[in-house]
Protein backbone atom coordinates (compact mmCIF):
# COMPACT_ATOMS: atom_id res chain seq x y z
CA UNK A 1 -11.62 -0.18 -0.11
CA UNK A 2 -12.80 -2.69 -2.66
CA UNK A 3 -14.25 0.09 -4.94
CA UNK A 4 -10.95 1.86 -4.58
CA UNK A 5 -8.73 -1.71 -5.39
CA UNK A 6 -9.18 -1.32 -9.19
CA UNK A 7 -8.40 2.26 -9.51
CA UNK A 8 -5.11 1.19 -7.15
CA UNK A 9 -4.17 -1.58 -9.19
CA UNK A 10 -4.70 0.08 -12.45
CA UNK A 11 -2.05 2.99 -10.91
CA UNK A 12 -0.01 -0.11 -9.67
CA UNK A 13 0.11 -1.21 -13.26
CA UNK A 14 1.66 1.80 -14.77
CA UNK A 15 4.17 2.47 -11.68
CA UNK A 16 5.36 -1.09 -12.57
CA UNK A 17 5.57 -0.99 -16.46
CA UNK A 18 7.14 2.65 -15.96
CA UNK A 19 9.98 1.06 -13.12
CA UNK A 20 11.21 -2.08 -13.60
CA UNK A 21 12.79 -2.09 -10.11
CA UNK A 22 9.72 -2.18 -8.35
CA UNK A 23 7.55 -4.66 -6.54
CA UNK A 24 3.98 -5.08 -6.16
CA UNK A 25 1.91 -6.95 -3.25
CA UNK A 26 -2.00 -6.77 -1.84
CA UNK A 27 -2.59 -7.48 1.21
CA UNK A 28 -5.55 -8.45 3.41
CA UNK A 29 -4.39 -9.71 6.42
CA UNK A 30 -1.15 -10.40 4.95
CA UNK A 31 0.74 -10.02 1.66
CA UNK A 32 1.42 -11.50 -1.26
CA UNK A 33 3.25 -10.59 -4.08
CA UNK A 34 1.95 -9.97 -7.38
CA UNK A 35 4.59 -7.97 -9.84
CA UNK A 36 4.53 -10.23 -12.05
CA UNK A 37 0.69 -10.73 -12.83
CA UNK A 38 0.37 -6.70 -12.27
CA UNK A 39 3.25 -5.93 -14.47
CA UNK A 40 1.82 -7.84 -17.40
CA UNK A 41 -1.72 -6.19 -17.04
CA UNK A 42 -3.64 -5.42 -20.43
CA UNK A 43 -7.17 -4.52 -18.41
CA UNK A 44 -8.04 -7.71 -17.50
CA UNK A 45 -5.54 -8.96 -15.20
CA UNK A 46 -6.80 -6.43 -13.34
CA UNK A 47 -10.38 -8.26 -13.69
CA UNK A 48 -8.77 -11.57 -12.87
CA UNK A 49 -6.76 -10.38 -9.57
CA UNK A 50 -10.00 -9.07 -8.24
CA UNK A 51 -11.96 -12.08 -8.74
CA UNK A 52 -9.05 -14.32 -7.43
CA UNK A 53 -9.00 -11.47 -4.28
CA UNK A 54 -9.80 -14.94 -1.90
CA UNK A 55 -6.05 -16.43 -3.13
CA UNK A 56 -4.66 -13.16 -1.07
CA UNK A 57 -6.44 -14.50 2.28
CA UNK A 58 -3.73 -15.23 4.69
CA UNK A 59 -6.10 -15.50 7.50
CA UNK A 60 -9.57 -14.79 8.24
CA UNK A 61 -10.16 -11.87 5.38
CA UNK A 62 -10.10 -8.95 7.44
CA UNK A 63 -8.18 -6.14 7.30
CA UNK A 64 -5.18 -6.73 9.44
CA UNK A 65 -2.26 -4.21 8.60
CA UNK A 66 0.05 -5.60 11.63
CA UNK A 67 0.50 -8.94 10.14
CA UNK A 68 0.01 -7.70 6.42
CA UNK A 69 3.32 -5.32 7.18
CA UNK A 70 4.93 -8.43 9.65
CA UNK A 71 4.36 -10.42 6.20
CA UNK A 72 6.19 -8.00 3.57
CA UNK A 73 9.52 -7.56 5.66
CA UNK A 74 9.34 -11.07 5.75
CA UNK A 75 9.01 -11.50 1.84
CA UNK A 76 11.69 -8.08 1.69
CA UNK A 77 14.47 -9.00 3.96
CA UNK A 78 16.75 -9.97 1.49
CA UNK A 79 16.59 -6.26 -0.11
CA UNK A 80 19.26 -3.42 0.90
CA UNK A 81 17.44 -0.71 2.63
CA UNK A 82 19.78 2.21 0.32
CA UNK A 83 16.71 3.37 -1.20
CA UNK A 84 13.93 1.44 -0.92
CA UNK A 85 11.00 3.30 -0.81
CA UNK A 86 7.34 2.08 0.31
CA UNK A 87 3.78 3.30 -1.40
CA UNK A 88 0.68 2.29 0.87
CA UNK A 89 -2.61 2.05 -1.27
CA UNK A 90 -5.26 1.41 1.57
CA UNK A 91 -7.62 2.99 3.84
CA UNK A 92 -5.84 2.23 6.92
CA UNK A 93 -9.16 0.63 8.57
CA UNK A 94 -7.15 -1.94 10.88
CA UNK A 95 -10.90 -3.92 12.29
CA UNK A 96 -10.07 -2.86 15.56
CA UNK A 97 -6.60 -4.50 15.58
CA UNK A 98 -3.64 -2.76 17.40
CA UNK A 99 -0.29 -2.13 15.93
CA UNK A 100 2.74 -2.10 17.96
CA UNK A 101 5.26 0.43 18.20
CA UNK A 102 7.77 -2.08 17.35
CA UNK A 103 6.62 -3.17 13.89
CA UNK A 104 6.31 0.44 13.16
CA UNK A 105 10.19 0.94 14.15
CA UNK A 106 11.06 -2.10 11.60
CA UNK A 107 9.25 -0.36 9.03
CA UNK A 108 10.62 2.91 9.47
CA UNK A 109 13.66 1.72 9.48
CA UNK A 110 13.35 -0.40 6.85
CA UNK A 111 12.00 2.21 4.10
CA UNK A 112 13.63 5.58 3.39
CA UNK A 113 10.66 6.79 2.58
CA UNK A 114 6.96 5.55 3.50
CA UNK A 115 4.20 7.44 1.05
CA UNK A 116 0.34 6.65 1.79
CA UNK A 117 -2.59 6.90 -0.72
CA UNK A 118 -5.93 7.07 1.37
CA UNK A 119 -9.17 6.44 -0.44
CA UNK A 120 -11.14 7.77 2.58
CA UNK A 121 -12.05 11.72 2.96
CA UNK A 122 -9.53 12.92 5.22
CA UNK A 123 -12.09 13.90 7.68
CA UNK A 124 -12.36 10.19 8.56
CA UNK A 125 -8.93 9.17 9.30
CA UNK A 126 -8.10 8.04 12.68
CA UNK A 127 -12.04 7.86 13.68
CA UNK A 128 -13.67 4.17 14.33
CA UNK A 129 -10.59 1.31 13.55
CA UNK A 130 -8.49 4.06 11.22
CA UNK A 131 -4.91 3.82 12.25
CA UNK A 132 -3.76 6.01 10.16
CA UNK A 133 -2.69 8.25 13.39
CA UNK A 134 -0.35 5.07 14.12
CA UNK A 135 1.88 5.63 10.37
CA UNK A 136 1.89 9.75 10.31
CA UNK A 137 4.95 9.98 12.10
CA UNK A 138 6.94 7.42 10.11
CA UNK A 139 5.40 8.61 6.39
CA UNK A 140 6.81 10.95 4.53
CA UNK A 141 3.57 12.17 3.31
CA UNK A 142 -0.24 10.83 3.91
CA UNK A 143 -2.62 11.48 1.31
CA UNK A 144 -6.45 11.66 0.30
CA UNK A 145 -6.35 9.85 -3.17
CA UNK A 146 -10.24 9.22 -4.30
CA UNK A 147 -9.85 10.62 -7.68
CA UNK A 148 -7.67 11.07 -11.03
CA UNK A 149 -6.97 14.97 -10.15
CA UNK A 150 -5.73 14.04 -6.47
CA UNK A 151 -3.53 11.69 -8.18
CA UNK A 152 -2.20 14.20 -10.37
CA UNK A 153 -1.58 16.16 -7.15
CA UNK A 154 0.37 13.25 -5.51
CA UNK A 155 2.56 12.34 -8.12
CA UNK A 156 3.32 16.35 -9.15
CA UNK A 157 4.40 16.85 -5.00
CA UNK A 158 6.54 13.61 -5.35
CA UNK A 159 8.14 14.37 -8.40
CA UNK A 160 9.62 17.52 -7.38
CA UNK A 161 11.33 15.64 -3.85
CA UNK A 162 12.65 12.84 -6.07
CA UNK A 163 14.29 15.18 -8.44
């Protein structure tokens, strides 16, 4: 996931300049907001967020997507639900870590609509500590997004719902 993080954030970085009513966060094993910082990017925030990636350590530096989700409804409660959409950037490799069925329901109900960028080939998902199995159900739409032409894809398919 590391290799993936800069292509992420660089696609962060546009989504934000292009929408100003968005929000960014990373998250480890928890989140933490960074709009702001993301927002502003000229190519070497970018740099700098990776290099401060130990700031975004909320416990012990391991994925942990139960307590990284637990984490932005805390930091999101405030926010209407009319709306609000969610975009996942991650490979949904959870270290072994279970994810209850009520976090899920928050989320789902929290989130109109839940998209997912995977880094991983598809023909890993939900094999070793993937819980990607665990989000299908609440997502509108999972996808395998290694490369600048399966982005293309992603944001073509989305843009024709949100129309």
């Amino acid at each position: 996931m590391a290799l993936y993080s800069i292509f992420g954030l660089n696609f962060l970085s546009g989504i934000l300049k292009a929408f100003r009513n968005i929000r960014a966060f990373v998250f480890i094993d928890g989140a933490t907001e960074v709009t702001k910082i993301v927002r502003k990017n000229t190519g070497d925030e970018i740099s700098s967020i990776l290099g401060q990636w130990n700031n975004y350590v909320k416990l012990d530096g391991h994925s942990d997507y139960s307590f990284s989700f637990e984490s932005l409804l805390g930091s999101i409660r405030d926010i209407s639900p009319n709306n609000l959409y969610l975009l996942v950037i991650g490979d949904a490799r959870n270290n072994y870590r279970s994810v209850e069925g009520e976090l899920l329901n928050e989320i789902n109900e929290k989130f109109e609509k839940i998209y997912w960028l995977n880094p991983e080939k598809k023909e890993y998902w939900s094999t070793g500590d993937s819980i990607v199995n665990y989000f299908e159900p609440i997502c509108e739409s999972i996808e395998e997004v290694r490369n600048l032409n399966q982005l293309k894809i992603f944001v073509e398919k989305i843009s024709k719902k949100l129309v």
